[in-house]
Each structure stands twice: as C-alpha cells, then as structure tokens.
PDB file of N, CA and C in Angstrom:
ATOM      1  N   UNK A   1     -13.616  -1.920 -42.491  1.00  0.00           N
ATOM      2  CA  UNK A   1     -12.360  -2.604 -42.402  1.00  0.00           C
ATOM      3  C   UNK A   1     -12.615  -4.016 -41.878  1.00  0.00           C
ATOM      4  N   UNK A   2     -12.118  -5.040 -42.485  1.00  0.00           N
ATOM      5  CA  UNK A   2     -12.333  -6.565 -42.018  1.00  0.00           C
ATOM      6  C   UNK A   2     -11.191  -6.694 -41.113  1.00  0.00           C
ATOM      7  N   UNK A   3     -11.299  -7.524 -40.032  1.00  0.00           N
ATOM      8  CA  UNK A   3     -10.327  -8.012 -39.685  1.00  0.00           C
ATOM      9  C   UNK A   3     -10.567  -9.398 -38.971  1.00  0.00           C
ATOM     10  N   UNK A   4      -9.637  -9.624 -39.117  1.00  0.00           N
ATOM     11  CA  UNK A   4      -9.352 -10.988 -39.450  1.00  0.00           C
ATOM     12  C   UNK A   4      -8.811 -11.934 -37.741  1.00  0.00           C
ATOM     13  N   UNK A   5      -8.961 -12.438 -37.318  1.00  0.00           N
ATOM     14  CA  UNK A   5      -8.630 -13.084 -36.245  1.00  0.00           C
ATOM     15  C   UNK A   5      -8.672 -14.549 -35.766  1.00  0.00           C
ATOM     16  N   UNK A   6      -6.921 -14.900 -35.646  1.00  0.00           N
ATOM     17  CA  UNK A   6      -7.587 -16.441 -35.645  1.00  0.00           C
ATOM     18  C   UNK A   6      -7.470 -16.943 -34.454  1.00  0.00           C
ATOM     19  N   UNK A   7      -7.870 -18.367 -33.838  1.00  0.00           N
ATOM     20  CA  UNK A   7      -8.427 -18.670 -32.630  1.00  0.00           C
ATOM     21  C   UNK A   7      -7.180 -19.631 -32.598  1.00  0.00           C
ATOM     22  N   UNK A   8      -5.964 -19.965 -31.976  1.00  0.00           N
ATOM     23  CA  UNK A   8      -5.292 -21.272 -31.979  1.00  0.00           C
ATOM     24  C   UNK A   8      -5.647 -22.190 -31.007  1.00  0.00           C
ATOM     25  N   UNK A   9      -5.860 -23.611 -30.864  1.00  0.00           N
ATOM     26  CA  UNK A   9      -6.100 -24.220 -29.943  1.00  0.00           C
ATOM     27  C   UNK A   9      -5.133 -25.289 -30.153  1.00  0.00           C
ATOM     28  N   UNK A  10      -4.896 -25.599 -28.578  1.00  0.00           N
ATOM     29  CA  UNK A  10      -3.850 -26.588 -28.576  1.00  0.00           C
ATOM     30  C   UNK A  10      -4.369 -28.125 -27.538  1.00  0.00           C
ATOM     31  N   UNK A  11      -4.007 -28.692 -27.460  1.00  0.00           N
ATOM     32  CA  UNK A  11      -4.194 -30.099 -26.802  1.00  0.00           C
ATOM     33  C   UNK A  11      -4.616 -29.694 -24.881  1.00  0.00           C
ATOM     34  N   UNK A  12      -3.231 -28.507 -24.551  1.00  0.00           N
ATOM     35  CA  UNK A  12      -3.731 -28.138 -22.963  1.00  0.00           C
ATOM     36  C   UNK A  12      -4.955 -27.460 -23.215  1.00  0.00           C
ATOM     37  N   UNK A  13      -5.223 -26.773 -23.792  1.00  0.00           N
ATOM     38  CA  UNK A  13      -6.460 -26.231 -23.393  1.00  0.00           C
ATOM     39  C   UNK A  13      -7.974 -26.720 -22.845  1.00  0.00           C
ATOM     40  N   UNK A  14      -8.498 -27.576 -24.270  1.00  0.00           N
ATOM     41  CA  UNK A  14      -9.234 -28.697 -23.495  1.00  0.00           C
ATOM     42  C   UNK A  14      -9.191 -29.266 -22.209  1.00  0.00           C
ATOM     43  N   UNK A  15      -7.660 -29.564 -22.495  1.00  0.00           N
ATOM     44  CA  UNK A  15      -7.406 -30.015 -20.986  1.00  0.00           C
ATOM     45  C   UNK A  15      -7.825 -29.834 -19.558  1.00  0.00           C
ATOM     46  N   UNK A  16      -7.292 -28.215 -20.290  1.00  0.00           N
ATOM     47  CA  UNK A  16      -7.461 -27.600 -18.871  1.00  0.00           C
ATOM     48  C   UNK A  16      -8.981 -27.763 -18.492  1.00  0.00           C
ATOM     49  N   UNK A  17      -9.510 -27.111 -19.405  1.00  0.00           N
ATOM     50  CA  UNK A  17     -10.877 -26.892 -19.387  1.00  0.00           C
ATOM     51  C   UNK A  17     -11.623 -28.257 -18.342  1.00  0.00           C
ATOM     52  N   UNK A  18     -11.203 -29.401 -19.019  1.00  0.00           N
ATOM     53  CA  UNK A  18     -12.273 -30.126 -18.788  1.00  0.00           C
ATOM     54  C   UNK A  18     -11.661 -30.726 -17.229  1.00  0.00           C
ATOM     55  N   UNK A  19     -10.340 -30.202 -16.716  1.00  0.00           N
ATOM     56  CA  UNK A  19      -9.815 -30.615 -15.572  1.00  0.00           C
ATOM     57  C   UNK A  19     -10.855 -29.212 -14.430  1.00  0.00           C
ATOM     58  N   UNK A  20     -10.953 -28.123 -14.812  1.00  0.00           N
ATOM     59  CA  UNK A  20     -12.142 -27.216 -14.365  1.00  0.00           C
ATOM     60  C   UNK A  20     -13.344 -27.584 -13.994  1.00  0.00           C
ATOM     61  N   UNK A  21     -13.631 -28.236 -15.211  1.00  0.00           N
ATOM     62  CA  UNK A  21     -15.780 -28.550 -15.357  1.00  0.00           C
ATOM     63  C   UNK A  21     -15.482 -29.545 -14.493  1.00  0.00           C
ATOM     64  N   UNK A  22     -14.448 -30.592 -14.173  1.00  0.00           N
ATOM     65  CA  UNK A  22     -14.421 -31.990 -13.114  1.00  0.00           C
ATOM     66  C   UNK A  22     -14.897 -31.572 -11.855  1.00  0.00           C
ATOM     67  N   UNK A  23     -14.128 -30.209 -11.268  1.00  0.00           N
ATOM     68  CA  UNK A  23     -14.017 -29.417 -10.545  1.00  0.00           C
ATOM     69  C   UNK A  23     -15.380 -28.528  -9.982  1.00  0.00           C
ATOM     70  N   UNK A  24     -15.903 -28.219 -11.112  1.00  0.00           N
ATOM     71  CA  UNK A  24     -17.557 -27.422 -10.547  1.00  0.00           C
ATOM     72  C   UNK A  24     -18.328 -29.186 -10.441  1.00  0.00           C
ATOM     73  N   UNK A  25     -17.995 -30.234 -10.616  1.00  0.00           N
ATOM     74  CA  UNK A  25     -18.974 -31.066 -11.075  1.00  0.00           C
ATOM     75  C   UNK A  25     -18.645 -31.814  -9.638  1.00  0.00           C
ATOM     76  N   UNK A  26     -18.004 -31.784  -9.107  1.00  0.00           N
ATOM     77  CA  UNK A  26     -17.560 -32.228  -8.025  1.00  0.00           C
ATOM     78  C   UNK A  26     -18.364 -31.540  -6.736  1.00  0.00           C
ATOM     79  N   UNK A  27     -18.014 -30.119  -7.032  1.00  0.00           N
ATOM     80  CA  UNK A  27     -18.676 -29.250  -6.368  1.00  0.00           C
ATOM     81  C   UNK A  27     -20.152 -29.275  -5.930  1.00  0.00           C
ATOM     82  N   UNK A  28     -20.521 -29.618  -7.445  1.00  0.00           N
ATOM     83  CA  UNK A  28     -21.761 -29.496  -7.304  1.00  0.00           C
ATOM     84  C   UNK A  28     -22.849 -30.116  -7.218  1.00  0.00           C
ATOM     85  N   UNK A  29     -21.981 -31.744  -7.264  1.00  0.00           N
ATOM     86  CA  UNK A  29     -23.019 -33.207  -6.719  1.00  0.00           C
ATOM     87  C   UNK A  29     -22.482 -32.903  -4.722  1.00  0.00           C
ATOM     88  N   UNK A  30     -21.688 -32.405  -4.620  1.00  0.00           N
ATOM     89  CA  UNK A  30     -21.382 -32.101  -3.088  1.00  0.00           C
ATOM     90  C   UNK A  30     -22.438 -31.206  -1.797  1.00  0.00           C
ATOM     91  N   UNK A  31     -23.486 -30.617  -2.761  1.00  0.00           N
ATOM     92  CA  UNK A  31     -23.917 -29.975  -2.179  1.00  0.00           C
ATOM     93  C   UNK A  31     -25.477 -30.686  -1.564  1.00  0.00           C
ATOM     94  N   UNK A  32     -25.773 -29.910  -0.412  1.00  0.00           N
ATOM     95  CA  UNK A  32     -26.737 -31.162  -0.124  1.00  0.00           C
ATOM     96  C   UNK A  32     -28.027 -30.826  -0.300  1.00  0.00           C
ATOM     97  N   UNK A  33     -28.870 -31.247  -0.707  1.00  0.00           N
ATOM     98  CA  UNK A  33     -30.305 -31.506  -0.974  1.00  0.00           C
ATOM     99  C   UNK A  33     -31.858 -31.925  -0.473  1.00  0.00           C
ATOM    100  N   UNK A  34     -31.038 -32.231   1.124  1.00  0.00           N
ATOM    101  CA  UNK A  34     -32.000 -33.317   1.807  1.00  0.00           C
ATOM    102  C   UNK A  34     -33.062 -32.646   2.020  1.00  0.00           C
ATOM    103  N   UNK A  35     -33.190 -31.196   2.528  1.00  0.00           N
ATOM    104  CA  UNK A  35     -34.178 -30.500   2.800  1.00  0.00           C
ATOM    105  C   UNK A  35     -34.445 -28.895   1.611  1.00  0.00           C
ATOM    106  N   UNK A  36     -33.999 -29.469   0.527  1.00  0.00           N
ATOM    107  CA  UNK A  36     -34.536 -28.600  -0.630  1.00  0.00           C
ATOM    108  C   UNK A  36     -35.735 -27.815  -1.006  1.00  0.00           C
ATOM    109  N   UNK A  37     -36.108 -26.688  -1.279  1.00  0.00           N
ATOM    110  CA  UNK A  37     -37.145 -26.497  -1.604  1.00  0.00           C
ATOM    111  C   UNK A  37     -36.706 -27.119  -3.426  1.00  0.00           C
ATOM    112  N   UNK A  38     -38.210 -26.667  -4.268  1.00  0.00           N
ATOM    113  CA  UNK A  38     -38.649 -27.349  -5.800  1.00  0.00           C
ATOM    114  C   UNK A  38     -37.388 -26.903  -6.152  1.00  0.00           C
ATOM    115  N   UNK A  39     -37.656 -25.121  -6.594  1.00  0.00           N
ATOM    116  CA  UNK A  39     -36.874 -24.889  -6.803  1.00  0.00           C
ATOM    117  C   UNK A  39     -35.433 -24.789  -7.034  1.00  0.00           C
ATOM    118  N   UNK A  40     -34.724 -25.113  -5.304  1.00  0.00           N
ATOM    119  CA  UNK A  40     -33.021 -25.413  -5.760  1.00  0.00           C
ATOM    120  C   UNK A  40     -33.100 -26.893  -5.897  1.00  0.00           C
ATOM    121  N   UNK A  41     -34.093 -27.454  -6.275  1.00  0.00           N
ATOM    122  CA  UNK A  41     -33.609 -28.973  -6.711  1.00  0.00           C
ATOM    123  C   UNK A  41     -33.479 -28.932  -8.437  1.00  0.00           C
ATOM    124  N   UNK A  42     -34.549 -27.806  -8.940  1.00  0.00           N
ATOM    125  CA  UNK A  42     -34.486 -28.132 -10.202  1.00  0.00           C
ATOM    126  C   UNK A  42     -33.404 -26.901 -10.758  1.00  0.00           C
ATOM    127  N   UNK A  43     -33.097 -26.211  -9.855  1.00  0.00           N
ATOM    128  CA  UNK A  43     -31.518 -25.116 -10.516  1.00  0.00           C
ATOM    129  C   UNK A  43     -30.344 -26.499 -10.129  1.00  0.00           C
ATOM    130  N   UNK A  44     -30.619 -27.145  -9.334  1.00  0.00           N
ATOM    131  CA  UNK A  44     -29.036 -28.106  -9.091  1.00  0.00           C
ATOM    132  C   UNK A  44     -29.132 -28.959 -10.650  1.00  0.00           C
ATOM    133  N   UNK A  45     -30.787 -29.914 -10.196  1.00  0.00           N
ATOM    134  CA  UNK A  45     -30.796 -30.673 -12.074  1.00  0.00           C
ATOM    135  C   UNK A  45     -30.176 -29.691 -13.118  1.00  0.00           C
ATOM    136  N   UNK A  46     -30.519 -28.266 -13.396  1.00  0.00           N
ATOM    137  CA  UNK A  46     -29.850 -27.482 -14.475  1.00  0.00           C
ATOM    138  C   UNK A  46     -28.304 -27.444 -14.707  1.00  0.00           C
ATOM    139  N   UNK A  47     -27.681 -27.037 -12.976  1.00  0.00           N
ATOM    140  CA  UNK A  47     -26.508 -26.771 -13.279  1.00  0.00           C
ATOM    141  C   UNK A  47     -25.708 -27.659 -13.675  1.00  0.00           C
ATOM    142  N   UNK A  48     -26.078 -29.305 -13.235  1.00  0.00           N
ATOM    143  CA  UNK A  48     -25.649 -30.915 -13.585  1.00  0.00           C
ATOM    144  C   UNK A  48     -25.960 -30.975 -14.861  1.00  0.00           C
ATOM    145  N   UNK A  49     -27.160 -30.284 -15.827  1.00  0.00           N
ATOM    146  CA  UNK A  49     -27.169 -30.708 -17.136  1.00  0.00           C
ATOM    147  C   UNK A  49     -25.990 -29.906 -17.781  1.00  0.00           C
ATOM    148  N   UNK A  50     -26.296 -28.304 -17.653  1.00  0.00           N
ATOM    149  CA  UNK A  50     -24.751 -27.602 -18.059  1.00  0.00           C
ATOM    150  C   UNK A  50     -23.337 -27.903 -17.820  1.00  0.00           C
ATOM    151  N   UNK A  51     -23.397 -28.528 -16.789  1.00  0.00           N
ATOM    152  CA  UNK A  51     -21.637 -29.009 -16.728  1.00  0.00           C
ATOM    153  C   UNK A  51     -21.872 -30.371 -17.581  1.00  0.00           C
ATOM    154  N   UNK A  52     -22.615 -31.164 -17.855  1.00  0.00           N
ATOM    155  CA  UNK A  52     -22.513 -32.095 -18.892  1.00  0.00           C
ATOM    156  C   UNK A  52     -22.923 -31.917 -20.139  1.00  0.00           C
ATOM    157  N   UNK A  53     -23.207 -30.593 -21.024  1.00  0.00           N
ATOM    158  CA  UNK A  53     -22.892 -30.161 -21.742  1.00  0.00           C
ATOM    159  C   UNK A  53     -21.693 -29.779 -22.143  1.00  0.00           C
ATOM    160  N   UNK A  54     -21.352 -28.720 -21.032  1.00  0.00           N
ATOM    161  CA  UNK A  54     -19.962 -28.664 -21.495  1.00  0.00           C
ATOM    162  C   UNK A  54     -18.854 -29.411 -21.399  1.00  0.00           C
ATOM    163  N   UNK A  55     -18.873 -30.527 -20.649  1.00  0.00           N
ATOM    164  CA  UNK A  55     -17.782 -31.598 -20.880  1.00  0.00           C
ATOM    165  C   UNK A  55     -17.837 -32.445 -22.312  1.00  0.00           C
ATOM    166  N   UNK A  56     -19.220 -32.451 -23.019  1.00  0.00           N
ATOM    167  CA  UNK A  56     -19.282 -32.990 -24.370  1.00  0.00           C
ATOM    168  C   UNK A  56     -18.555 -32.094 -25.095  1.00  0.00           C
ATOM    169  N   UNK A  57     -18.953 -30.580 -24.933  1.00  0.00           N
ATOM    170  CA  UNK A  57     -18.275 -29.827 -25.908  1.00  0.00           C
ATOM    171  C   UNK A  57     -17.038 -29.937 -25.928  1.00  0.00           C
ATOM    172  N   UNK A  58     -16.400 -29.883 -24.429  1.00  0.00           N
ATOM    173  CA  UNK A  58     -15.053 -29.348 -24.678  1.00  0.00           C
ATOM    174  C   UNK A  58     -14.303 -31.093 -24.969  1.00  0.00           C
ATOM    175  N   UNK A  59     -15.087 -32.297 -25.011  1.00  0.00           N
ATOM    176  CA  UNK A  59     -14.576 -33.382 -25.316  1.00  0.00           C
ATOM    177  C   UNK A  59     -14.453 -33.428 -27.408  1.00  0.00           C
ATOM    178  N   UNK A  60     -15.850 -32.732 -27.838  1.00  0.00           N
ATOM    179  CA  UNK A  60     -15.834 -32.673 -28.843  1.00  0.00           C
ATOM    180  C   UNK A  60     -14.635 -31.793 -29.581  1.00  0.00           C
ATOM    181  N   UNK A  61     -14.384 -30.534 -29.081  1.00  0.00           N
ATOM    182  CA  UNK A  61     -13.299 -29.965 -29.203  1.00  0.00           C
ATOM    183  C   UNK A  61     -12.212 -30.599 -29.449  1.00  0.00           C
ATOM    184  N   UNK A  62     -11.795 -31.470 -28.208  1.00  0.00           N
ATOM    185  CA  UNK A  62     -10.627 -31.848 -28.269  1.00  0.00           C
ATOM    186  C   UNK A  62     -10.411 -33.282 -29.290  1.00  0.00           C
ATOM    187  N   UNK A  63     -11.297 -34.060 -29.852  1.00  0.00           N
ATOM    188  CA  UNK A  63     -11.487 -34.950 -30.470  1.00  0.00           C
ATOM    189  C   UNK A  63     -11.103 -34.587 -32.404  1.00  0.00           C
ATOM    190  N   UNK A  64     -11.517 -33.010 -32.173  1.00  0.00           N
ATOM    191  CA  UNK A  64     -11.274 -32.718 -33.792  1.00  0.00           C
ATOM    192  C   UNK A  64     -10.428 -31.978 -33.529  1.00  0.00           C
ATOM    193  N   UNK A  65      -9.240 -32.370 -35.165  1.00  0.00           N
ATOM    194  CA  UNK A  65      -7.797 -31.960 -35.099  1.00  0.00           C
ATOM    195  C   UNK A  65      -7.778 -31.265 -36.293  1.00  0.00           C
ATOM    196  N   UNK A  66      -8.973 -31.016 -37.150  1.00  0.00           N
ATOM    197  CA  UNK A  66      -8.345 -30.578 -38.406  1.00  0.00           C
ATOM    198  C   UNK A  66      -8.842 -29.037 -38.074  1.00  0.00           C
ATOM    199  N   UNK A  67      -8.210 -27.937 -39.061  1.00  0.00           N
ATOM    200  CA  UNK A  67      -8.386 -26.642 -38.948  1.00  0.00           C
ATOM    201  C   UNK A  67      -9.637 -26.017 -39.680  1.00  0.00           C
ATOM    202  N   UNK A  68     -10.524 -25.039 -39.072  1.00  0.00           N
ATOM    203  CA  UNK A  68     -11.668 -24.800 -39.646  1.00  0.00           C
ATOM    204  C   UNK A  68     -12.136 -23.339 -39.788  1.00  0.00           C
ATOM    205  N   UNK A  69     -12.279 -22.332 -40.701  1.00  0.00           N
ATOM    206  CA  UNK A  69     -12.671 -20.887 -40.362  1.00  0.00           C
ATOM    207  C   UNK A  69     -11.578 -20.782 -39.775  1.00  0.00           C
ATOM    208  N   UNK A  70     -12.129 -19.434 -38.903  1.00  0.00           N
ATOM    209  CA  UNK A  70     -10.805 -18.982 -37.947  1.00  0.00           C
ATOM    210  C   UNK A  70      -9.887 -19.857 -37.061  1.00  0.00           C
ATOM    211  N   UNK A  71     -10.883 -21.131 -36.477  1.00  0.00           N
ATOM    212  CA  UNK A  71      -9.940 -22.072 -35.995  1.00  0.00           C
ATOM    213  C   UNK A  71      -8.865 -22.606 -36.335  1.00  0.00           C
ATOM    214  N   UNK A  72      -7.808 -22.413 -35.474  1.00  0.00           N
ATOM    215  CA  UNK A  72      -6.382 -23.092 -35.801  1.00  0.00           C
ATOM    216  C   UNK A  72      -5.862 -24.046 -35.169  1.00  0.00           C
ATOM    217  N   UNK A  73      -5.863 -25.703 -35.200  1.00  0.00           N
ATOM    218  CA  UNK A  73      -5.444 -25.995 -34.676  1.00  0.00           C
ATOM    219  C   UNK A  73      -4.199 -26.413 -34.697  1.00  0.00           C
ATOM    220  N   UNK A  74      -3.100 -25.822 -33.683  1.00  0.00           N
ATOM    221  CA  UNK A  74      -1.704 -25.941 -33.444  1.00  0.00           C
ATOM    222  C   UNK A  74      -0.798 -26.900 -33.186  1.00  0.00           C
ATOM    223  N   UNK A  75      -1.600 -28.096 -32.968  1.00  0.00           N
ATOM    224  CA  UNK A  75      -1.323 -29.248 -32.504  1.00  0.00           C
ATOM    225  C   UNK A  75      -2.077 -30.563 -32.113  1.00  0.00           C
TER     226      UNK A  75
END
C-alpha cells in the first residue's frame, strides 16, 4: 500500500526554527574554554560548525517558495 504524505511549510516555521538555532548559538559561544582539555575544544568547534549548518539550511528553506515532491509550500 503507498501512502502518500505531504509536508506543508509555512513562513513561521523557519522562523521559528532559526529564532531556536540563535538560541543554542548563543548558548554555546557562552560557554567557557579557558581551561579546556583538546577534546571539549574540538566538540565546542563541532557543535559551532552544526549550528551553522543548520542556520544555512533552515535559511535555504526559507528562501525557496516553490512546491517540490511531497513538499508543500503554503505560503
């Protein structure tokens, strides 16, 4: 049986999203470093590259308006 499911996205969503990732990104240049071992210096570099991944994505997201596959966009 196929079924079929579509994804709607609207203008808040992004939004929200990327008002979130501001939020861990904030967080997470906040934390301090001075006496780091290697290690949590290069998980902090990681977690700073992933939240700036996903602010591209969810910028890319919100930049395209036309509808694609299951994507719907609603607005």
């Amino acid at each position: 049986m196929n079924t079929y499911c579509m994804i709607n996205r609207t203008e808040r969503i992004p939004s929200t999203a990327l008002q979130e990732i501001e939020s861990l990104e904030t967080e997470a240049t906040t934390l301090s470093m001075r006496n780091a071992h290697d290690s949590q210096v290069a998980a902090l570099a990681r977690l700073e590259s992933q939240i700036q991944l996903a602010q591209e994505m969810v910028k890319a997201m919100r930049n395209r308006t036309e509808s694609l596959g299951s994507h719907y966009r609603a607005n």
